[in-house]
Protein backbone atom coordinates (compact mmCIF):
# COMPACT_ATOMS: atom_id res chain seq x y z
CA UNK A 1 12.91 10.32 5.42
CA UNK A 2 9.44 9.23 5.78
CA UNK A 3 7.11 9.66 3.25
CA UNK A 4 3.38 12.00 5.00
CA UNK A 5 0.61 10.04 5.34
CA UNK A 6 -2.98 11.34 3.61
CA UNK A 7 -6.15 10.01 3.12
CA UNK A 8 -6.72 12.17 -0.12
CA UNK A 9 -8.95 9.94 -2.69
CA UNK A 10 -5.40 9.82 -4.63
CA UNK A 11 -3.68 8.30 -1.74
CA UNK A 12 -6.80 5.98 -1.11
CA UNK A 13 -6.65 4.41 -4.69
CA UNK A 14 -3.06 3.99 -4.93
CA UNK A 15 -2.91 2.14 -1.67
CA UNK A 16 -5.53 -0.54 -2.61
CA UNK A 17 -4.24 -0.64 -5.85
CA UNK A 18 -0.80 -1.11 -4.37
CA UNK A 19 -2.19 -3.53 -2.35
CA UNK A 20 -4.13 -5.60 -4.97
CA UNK A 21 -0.47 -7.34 -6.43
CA UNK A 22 1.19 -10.58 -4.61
CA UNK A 23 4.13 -9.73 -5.73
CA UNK A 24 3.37 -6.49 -3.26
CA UNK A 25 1.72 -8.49 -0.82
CA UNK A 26 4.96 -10.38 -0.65
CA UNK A 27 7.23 -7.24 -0.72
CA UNK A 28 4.92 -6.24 2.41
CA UNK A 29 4.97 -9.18 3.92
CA UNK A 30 9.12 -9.43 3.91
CA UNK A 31 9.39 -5.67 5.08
CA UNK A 32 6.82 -6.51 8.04
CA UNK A 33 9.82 -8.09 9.93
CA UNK A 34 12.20 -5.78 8.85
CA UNK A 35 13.95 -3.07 6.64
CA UNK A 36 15.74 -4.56 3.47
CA UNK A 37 17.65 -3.55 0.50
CA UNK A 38 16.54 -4.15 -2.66
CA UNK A 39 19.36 -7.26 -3.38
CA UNK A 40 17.96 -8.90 -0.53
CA UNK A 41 14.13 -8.73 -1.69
CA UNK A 42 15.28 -9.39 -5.26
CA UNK A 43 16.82 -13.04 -3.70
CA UNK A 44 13.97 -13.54 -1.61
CA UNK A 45 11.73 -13.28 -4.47
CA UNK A 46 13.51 -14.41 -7.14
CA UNK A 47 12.48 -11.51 -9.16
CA UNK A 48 14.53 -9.31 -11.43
CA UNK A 49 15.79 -5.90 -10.11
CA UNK A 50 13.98 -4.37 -12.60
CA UNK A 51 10.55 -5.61 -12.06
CA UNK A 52 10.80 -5.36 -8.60
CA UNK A 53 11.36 -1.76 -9.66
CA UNK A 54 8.33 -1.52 -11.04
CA UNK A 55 6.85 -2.90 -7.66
CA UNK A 56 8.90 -0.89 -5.58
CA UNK A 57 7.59 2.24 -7.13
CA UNK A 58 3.79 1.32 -6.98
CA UNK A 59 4.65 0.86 -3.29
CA UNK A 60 6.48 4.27 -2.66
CA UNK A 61 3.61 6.31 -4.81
CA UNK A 62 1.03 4.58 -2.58
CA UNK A 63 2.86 5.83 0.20
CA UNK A 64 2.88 2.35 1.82
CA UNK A 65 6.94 2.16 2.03
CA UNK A 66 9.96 4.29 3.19
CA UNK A 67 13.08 4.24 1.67
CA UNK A 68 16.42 5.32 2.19
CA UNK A 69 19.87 5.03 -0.07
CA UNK A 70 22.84 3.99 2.10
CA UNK A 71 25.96 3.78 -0.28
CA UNK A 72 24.67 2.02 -3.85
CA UNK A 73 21.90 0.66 -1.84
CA UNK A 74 18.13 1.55 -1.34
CA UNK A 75 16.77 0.39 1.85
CA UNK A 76 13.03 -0.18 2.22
CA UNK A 77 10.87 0.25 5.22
CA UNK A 78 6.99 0.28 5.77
CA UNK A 79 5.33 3.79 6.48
CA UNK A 80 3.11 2.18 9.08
CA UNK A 81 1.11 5.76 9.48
CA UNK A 82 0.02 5.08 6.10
CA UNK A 83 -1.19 1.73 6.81
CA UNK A 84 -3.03 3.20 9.80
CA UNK A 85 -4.78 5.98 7.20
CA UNK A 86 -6.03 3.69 4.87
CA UNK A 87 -7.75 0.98 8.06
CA UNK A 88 -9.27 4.23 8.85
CA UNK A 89 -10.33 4.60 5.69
CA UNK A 90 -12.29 1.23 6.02
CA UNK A 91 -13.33 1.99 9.79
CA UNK A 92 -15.48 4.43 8.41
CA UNK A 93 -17.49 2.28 6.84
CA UNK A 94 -17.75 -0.78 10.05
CA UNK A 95 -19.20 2.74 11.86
CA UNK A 96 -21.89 3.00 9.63
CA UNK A 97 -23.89 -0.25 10.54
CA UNK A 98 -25.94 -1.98 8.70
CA UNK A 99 -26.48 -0.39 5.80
CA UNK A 100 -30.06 -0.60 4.60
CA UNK A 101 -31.08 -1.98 1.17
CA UNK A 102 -32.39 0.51 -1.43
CA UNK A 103 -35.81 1.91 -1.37
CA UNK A 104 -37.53 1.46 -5.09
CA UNK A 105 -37.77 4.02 -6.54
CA UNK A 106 -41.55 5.71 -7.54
CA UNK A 107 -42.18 4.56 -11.40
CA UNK A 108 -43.20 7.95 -12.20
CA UNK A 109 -45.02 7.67 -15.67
């Protein structure tokens, strides 16, 4: 079941934050091309089950992966809405322009 996309300032921060590990980057990276279980992303990284885990759940609170059980297995997907939410996030921002620099401020004495 897919996880709902949000831009709330929770969702925000946990999405940069997810994406601020390479191990996560990597994770990413792998489940650009396609779903995987967690054996096969364990192999591919040559990380333990447990710390990718750890990973794993960063990823799912950030709301930057699916996942799915299928027999003993979890399956993981990306939640590409989410990824859309969060370049929106940051389009915001190109649609401001140039951003001027600060005026001094009046030394008021």
């Amino acid at each position: 079941m897919p996880i709902p996309t949000a831009t709330t300032p929770h969702l925000i921060v946990a999405g940069f934050h997810a994406l601020s590990d390479p191990i996560r980057i990597n994770v990413l990276e792998l489940l650009r091309q396609r779903e995987l279980c967690v054996c096969d992303l364990c192999e591919v990284l040559g990380v333990s089950q447990s710390k990718l885990s750890f990973h794993l759940k960063t990823l799912k609170e950030a709301a930057l992966v699916n996942s799915r059980q299928q027999g003993r297995w979890i399956y993981y997907s990306l939640n590409l809405p989410q990824f859309a939410a969060l370049e929106e996030y940051l389009a915001d921002y190109r649609r401001l322009g140039q951003i001027l620099p600060a005026r001094p401020c009046d030394n008021i004495s």
